[in-house]
C-alpha atoms as a PDB file:
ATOM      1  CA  UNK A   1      50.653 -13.272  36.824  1.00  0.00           C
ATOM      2  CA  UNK A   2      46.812 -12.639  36.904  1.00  0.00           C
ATOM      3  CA  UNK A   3      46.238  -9.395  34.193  1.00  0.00           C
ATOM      4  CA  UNK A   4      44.430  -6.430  35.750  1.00  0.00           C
ATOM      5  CA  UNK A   5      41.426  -6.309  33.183  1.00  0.00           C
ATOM      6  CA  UNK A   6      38.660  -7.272  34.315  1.00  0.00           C
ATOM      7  CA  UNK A   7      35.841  -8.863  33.814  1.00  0.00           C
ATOM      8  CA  UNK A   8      32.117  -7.358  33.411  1.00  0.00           C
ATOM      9  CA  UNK A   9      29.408  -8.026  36.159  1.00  0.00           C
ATOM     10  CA  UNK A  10      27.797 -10.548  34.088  1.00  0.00           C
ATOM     11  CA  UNK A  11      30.955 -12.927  33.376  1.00  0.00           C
ATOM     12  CA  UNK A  12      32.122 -12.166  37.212  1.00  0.00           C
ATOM     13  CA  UNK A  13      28.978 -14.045  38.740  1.00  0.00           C
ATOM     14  CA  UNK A  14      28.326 -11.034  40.673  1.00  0.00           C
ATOM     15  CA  UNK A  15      25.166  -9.047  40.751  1.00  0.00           C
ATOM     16  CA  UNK A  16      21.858  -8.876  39.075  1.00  0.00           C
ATOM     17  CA  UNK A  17      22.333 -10.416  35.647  1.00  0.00           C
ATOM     18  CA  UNK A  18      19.264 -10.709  34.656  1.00  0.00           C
ATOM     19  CA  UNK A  19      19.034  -8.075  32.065  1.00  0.00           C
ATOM     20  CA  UNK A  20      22.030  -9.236  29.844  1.00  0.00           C
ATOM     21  CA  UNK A  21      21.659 -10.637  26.723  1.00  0.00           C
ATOM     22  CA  UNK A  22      18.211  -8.888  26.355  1.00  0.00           C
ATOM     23  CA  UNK A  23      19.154  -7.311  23.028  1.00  0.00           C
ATOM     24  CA  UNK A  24      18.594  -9.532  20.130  1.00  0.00           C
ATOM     25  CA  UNK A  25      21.927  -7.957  18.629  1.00  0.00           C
ATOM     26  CA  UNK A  26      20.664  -9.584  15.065  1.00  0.00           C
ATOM     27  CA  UNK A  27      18.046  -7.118  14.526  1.00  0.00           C
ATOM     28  CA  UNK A  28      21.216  -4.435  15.448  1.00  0.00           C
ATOM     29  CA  UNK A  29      23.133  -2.575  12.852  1.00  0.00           C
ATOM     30  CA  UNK A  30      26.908  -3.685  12.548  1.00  0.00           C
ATOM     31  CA  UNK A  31      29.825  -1.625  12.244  1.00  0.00           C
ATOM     32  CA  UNK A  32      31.247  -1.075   9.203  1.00  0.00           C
ATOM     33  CA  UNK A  33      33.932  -3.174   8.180  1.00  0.00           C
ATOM     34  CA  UNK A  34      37.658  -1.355   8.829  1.00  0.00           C
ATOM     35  CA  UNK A  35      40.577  -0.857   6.304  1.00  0.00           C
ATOM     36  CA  UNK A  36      43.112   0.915   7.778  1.00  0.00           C
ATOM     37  CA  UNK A  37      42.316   4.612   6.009  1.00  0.00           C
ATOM     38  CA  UNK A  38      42.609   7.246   8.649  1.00  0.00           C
ATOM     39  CA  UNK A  39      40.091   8.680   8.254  1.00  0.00           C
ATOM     40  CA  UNK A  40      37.255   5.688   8.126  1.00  0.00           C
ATOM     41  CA  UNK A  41      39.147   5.333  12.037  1.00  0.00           C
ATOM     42  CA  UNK A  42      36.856   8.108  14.196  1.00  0.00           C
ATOM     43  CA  UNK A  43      33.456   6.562  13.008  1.00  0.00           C
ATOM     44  CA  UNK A  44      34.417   2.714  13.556  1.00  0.00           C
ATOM     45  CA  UNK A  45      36.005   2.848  16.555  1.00  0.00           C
ATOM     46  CA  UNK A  46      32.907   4.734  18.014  1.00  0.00           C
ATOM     47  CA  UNK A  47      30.484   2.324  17.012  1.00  0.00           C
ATOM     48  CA  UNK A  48      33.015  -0.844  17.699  1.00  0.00           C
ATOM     49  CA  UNK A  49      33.122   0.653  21.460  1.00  0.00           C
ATOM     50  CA  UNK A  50      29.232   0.569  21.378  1.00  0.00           C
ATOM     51  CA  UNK A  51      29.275  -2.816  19.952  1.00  0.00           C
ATOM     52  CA  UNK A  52      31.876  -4.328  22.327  1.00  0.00           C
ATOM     53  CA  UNK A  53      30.477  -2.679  25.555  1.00  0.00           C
ATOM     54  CA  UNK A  54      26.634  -2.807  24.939  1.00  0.00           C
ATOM     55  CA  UNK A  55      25.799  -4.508  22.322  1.00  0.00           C
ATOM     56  CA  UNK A  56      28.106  -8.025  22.738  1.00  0.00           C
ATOM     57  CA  UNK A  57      28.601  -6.706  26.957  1.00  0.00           C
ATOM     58  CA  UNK A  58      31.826  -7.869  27.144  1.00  0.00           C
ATOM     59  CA  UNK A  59      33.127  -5.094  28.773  1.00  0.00           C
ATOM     60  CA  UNK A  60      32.002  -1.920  30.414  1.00  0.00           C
ATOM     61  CA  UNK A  61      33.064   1.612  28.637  1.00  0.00           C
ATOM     62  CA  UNK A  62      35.310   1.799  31.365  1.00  0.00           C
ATOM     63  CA  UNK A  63      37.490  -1.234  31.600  1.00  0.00           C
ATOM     64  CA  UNK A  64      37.690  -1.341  27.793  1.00  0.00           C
ATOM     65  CA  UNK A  65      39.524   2.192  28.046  1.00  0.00           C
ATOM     66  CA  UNK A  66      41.697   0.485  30.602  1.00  0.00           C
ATOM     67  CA  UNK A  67      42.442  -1.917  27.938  1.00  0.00           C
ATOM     68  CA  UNK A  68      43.261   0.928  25.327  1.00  0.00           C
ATOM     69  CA  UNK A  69      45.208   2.692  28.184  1.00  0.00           C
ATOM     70  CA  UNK A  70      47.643   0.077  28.720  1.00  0.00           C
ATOM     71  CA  UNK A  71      51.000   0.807  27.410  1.00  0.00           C
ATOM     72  CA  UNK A  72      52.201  -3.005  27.745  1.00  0.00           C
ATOM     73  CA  UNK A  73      50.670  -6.283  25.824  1.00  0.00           C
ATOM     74  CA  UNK A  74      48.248  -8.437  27.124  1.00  0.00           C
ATOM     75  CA  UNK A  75      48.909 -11.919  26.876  1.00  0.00           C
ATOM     76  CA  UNK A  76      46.977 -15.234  26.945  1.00  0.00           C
ATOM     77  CA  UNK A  77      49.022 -17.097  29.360  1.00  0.00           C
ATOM     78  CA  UNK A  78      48.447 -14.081  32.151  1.00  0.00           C
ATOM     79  CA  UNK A  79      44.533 -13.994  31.624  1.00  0.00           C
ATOM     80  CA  UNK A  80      42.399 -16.703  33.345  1.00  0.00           C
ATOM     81  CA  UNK A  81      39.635 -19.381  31.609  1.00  0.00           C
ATOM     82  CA  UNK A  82      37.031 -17.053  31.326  1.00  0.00           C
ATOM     83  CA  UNK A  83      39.649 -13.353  30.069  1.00  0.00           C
ATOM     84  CA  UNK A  84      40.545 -15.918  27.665  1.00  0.00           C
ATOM     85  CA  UNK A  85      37.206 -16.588  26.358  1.00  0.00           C
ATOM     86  CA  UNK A  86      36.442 -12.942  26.158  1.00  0.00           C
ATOM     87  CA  UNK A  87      39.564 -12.268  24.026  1.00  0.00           C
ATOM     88  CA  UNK A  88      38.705 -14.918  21.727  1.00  0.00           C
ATOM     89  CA  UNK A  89      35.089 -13.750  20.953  1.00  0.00           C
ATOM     90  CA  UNK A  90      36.487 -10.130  20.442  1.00  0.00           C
ATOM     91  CA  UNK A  91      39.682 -11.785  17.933  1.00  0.00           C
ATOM     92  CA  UNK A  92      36.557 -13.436  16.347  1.00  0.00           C
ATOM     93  CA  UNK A  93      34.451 -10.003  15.997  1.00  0.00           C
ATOM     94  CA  UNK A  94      37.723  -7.959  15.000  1.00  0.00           C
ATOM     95  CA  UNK A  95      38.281 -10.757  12.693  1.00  0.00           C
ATOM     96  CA  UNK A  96      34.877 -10.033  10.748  1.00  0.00           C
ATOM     97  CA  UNK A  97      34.979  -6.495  10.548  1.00  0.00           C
ATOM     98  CA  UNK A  98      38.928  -5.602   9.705  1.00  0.00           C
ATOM     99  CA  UNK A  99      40.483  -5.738   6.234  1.00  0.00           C
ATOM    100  CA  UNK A 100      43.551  -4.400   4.212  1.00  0.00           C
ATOM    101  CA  UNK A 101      46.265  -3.089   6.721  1.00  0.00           C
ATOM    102  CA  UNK A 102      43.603  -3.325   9.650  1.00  0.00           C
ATOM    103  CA  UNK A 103      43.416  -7.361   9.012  1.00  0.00           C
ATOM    104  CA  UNK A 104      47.116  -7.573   8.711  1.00  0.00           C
ATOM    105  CA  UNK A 105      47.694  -6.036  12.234  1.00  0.00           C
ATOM    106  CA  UNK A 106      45.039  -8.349  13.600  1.00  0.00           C
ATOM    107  CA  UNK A 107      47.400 -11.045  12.230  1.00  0.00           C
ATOM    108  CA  UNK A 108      50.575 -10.205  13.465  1.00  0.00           C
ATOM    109  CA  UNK A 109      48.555 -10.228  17.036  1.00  0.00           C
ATOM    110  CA  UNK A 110      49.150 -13.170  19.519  1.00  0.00           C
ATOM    111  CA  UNK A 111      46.115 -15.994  17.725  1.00  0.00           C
ATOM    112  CA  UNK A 112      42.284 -15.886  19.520  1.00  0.00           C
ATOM    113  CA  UNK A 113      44.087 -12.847  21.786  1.00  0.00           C
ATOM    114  CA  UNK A 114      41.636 -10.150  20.924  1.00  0.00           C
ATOM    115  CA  UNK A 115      42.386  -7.727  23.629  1.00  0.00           C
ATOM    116  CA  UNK A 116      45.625  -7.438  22.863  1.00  0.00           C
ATOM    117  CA  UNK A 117      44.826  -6.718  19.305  1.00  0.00           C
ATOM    118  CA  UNK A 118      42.187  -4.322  20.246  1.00  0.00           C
ATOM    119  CA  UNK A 119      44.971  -2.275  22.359  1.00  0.00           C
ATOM    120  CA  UNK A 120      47.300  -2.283  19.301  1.00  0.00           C
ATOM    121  CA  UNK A 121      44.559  -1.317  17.586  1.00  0.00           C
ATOM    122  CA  UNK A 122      43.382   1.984  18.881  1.00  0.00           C
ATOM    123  CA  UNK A 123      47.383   2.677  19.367  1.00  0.00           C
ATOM    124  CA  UNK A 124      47.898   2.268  15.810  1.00  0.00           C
ATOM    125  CA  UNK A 125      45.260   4.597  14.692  1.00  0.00           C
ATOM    126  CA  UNK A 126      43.842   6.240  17.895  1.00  0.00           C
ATOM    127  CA  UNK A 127      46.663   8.275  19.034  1.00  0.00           C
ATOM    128  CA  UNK A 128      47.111  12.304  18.651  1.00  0.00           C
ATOM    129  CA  UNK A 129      49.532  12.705  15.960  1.00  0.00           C
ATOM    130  CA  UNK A 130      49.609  14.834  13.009  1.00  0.00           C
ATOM    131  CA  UNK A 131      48.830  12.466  10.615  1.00  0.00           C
ATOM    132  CA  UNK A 132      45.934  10.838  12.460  1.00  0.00           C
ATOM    133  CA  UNK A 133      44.458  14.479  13.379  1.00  0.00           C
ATOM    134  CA  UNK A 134      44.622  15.659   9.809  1.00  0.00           C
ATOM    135  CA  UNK A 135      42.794  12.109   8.792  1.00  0.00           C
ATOM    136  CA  UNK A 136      39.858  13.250  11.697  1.00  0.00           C
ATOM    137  CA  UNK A 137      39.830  16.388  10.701  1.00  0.00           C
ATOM    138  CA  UNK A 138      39.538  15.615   6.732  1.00  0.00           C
ATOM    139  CA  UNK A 139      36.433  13.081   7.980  1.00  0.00           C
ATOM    140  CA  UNK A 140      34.796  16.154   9.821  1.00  0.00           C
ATOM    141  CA  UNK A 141      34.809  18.222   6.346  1.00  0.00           C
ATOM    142  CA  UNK A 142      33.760  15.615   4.161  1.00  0.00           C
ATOM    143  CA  UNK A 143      31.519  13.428   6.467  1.00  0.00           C
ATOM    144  CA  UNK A 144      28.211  12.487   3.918  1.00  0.00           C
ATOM    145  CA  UNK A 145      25.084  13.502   5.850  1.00  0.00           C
ATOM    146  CA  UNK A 146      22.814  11.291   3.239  1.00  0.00           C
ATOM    147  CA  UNK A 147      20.970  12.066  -0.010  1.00  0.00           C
ATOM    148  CA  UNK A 148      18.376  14.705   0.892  1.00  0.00           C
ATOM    149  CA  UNK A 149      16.057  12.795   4.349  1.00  0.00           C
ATOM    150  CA  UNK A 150      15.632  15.337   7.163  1.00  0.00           C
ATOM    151  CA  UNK A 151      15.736  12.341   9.298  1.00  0.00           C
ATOM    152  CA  UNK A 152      18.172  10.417   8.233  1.00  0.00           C
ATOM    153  CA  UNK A 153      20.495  13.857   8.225  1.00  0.00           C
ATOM    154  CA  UNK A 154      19.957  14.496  12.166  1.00  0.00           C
ATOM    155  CA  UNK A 155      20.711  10.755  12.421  1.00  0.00           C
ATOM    156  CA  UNK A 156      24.266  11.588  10.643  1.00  0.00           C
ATOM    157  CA  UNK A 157      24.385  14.690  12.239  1.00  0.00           C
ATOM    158  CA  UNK A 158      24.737  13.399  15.638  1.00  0.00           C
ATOM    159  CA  UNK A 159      27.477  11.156  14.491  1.00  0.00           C
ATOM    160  CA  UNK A 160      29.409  13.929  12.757  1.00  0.00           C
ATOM    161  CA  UNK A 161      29.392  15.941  16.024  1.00  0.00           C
ATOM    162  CA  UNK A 162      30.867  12.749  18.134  1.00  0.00           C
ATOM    163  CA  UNK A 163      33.609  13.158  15.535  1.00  0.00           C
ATOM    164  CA  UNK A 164      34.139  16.293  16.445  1.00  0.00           C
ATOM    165  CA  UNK A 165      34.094  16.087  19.970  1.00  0.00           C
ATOM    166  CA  UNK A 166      36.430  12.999  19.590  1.00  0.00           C
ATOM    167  CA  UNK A 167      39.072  15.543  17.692  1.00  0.00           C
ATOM    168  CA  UNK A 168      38.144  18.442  20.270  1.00  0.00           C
ATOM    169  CA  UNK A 169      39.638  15.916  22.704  1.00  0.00           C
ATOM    170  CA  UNK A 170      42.672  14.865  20.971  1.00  0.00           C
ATOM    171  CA  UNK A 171      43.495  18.460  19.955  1.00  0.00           C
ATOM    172  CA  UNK A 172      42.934  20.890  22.804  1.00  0.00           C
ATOM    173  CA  UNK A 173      44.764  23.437  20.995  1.00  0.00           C
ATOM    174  CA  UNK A 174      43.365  22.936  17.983  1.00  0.00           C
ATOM    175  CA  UNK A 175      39.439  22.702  18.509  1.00  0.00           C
ATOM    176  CA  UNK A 176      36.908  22.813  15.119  1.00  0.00           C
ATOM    177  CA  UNK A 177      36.059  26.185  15.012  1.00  0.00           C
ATOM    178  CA  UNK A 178      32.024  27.549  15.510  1.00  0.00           C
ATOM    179  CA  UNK A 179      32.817  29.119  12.049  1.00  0.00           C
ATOM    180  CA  UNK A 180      34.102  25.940  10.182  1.00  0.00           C
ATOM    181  CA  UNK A 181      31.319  23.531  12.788  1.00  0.00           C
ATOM    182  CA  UNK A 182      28.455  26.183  11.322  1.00  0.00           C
ATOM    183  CA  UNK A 183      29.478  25.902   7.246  1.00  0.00           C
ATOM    184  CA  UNK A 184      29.662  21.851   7.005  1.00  0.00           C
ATOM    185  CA  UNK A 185      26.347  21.306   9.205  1.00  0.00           C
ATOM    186  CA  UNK A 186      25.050  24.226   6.532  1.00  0.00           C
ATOM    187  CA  UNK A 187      26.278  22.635   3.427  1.00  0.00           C
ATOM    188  CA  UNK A 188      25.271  19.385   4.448  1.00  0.00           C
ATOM    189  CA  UNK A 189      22.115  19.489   5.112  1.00  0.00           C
ATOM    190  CA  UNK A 190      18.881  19.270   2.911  1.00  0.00           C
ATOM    191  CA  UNK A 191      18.072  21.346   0.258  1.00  0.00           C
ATOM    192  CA  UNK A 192      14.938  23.166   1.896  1.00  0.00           C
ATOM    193  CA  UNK A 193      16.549  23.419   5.079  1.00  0.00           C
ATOM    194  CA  UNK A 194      19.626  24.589   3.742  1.00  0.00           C
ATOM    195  CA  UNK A 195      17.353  27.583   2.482  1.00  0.00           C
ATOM    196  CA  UNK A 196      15.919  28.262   5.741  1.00  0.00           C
ATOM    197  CA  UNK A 197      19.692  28.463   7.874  1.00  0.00           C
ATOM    198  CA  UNK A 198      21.054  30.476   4.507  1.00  0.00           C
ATOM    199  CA  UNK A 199      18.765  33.227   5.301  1.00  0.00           C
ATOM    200  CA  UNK A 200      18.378  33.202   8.955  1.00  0.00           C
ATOM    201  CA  UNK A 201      21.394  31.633  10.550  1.00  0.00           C
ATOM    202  CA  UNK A 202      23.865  34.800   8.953  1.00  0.00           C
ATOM    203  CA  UNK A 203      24.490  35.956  12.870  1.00  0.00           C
ATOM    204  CA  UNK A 204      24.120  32.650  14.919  1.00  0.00           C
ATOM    205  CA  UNK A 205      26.252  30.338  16.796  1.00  0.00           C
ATOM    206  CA  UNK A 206      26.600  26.882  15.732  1.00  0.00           C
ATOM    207  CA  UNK A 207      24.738  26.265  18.757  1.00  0.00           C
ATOM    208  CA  UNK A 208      22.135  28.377  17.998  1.00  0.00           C
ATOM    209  CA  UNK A 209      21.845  27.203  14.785  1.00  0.00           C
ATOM    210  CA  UNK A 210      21.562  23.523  15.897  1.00  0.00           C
ATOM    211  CA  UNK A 211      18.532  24.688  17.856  1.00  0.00           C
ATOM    212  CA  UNK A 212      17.382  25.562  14.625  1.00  0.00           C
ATOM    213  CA  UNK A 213      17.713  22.850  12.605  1.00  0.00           C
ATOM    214  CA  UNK A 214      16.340  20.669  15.823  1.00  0.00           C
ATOM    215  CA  UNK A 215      12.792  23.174  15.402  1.00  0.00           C
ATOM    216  CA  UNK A 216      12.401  22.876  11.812  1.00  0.00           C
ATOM    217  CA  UNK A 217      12.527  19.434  12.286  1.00  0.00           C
ATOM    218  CA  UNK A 218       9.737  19.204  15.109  1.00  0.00           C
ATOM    219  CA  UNK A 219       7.767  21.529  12.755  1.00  0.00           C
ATOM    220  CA  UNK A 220       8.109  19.326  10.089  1.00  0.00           C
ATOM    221  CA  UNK A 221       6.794  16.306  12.126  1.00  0.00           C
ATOM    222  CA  UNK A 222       3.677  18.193  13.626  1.00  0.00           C
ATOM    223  CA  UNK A 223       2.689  19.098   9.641  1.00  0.00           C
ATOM    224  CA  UNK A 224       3.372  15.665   9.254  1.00  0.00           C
ATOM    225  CA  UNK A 225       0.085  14.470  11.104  1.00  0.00           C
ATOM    226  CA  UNK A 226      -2.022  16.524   9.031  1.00  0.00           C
ATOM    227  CA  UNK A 227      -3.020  14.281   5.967  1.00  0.00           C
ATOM    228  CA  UNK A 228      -2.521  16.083   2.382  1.00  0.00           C
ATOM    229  CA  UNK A 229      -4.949  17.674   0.143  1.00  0.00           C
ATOM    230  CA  UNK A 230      -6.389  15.705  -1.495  1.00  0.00           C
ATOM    231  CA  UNK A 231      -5.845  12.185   0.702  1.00  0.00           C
ATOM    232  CA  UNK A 232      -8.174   9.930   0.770  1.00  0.00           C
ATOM    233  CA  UNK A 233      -7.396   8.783   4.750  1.00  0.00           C
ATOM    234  CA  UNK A 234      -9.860   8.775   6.883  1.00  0.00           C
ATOM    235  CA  UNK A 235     -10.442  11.523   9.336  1.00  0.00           C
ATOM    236  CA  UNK A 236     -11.203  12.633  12.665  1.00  0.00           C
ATOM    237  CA  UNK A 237     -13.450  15.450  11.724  1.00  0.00           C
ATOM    238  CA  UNK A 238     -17.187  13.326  11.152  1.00  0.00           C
ATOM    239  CA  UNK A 239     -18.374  13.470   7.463  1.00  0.00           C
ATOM    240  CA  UNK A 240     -21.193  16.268   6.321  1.00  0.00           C
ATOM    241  CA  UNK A 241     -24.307  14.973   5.070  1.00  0.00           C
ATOM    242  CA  UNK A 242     -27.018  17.125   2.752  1.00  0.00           C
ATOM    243  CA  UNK A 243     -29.521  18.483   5.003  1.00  0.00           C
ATOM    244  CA  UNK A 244     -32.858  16.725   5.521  1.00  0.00           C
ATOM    245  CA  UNK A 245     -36.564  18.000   6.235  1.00  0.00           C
ATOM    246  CA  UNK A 246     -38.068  17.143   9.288  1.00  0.00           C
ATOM    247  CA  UNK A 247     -39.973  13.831   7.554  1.00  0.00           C
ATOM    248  CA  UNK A 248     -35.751  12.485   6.668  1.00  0.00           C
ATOM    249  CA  UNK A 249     -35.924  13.365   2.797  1.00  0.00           C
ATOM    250  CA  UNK A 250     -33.185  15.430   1.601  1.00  0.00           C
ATOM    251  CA  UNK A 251     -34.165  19.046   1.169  1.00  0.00           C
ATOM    252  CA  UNK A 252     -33.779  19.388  -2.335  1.00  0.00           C
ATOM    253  CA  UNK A 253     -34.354  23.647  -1.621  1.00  0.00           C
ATOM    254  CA  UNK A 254     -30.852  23.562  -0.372  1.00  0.00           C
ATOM    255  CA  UNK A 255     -29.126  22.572  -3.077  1.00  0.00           C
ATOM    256  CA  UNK A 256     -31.038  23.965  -5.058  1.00  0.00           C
ATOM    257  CA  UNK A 257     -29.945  27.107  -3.384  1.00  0.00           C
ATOM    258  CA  UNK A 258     -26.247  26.861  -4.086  1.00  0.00           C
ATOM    259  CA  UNK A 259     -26.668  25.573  -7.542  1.00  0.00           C
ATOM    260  CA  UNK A 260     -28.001  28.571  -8.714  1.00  0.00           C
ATOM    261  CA  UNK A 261     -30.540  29.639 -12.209  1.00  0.00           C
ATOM    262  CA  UNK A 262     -30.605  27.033 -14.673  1.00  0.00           C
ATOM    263  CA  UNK A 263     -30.042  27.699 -18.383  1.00  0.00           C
ATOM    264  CA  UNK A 264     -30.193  30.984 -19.887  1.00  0.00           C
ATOM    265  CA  UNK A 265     -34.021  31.979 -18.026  1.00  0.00           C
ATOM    266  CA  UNK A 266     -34.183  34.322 -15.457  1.00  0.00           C
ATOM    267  CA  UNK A 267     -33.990  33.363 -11.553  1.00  0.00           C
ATOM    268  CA  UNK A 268     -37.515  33.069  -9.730  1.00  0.00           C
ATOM    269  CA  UNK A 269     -35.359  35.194  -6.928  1.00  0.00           C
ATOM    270  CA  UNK A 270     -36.560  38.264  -8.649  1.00  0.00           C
ATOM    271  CA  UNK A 271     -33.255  39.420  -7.943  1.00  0.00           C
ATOM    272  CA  UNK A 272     -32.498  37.921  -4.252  1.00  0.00           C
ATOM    273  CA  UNK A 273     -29.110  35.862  -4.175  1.00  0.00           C
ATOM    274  CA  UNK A 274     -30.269  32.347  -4.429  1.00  0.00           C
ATOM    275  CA  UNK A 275     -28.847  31.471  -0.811  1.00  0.00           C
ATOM    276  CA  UNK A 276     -30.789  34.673   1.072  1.00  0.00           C
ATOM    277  CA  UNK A 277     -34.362  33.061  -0.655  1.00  0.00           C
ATOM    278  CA  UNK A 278     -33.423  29.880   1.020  1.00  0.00           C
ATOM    279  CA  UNK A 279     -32.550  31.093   4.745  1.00  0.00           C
ATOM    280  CA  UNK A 280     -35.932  33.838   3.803  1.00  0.00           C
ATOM    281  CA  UNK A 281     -37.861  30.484   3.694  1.00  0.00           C
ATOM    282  CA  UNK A 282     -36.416  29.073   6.655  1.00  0.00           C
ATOM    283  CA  UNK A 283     -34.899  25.837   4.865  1.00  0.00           C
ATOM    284  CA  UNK A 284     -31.113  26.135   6.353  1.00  0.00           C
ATOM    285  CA  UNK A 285     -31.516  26.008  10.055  1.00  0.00           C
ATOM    286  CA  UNK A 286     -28.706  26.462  12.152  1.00  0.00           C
ATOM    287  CA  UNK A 287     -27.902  30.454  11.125  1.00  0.00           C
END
């Protein structure tokens, strides 16, 4: 009996396949490795869906949820040459990034039959009950946003709120509340920005306080193309140079002007500040 998964575009012969394999998936990040704790569960299977359907292509988003969907096993014998292949590459993948009770699942799995173990995969640790919810939910409070980078926190912060969307789903009932949502983005974030949504954020929304995180962080980057006091990179702005008389020596009146009486005798001003005697003789043009 032919199985009902099937196979992506690329692996089917059929249409334009000339954009797959494009991504050089060394230079990619990896998931995690996987040991069975609950609540590790929400962040590697998002990333391992990523990683099976775009970064390795072997499925699309879709058919792999048909996989997850099934309620039967998948065996080798009912998959063709090239199914077979597939499964084998994802047993090999699984094989790399599982350990503890995770690997020991894996095992138990028909051999090289990675779809299969995929499917008893996300059933093991995927599914809405109370124990796996409470394991999402712990995840959610105590997700690490990083040590302090602005960026690197809206990098985390966008992963924390598929995490929360993932238990929205699961628990219709039982959403994250805007309260609970607005005190761990809060608590997590940087110290200086944690300052700035302390004071200001007392009445908002999450999502109104996610638009503010999102424009102190474009602030941030527009003061970031301003170069420091101080910095010794070069700038736009062209350098000054002393002013000159009309033969190209430097007018020595000018400075002179700015630099004030010398010693302890008296100014030759005769009581003029020293820059009005040099604009009275016409030195500084330009006023």
């Amino acid at each position: 009996m032919q199985s009902a998964v099937m196979l992506p575009l690329a692996m089917q012969g059929q249409g334009d396949t000339s954009t797959t394999g494009v991504v050089d998936i060394r230079f990619l990040g990896q998931p995690e490795s996987f040991g069975g704790n609950d609540g590790d569960w929400p962040t590697f299977v998002v990333k391992m869906r990523g990683y099976i359907t775009h970064a390795l292509g072997l499925f699309s988003a879709q058919q792999l949820a048909e996989i997850e969907g099934k309620t039967e096993p998948v065996f080798l014998k009912d998959l063709d040459g090239r199914l077979q292949k597939i499964a084998g590459l994802l047993h090999y993948v699984l094989l790399m990034k599982l350990t503890g009770p995770a690997l020991t699942l894996l095992l138990r799995c028909e051999a090289s039959n990675g779809i299969e173990a995929w499917r008893q995969l996300v059933h093991r640790y995927d599914h809405a009950d109370p124990g796996a919810s409470a394991g999402r939910l712990g995840a959610i409070l105590r997700f690490n946003f990083g040590n302090g980078d602005l960026q690197d926190y809206l990098h985390r912060l966008s992963e924390w709120e598929v995490l929360v969307q993932r238990y929205d789903t699961a628990n219709p009932l039982e959403e994250v509340s805007d309260a609970v949502k607005r005190t761990v983005l809060i608590q997590g974030a940087p110290e200086l920005l944690k300052s700035h949504l302390e004071v200001g954020g007392g009445n908002m929304n999450y999502e109104a306080i996610r638009k503010a995180v999102e424009e102190y962080a474009s602030s941030k980057r527009e003061w970031s193309l301003f170069p420091a006091a101080g910095s010794t990179a070069s700038s736009s702005v062209p350098e000054k140079t002393p002013a000159t008389n009309s033969e190209g020596s430097m007018d020595v009146s000018v400075l002179a002007a700015f630099a004030g009486p010398k010693g302890k005798g008296k100014s030759k001003s005769k009581g003029k500040p020293a820059v009005a005697k040099a604009l009275g003789k016409g030195k500084v043009r330009g006023f």
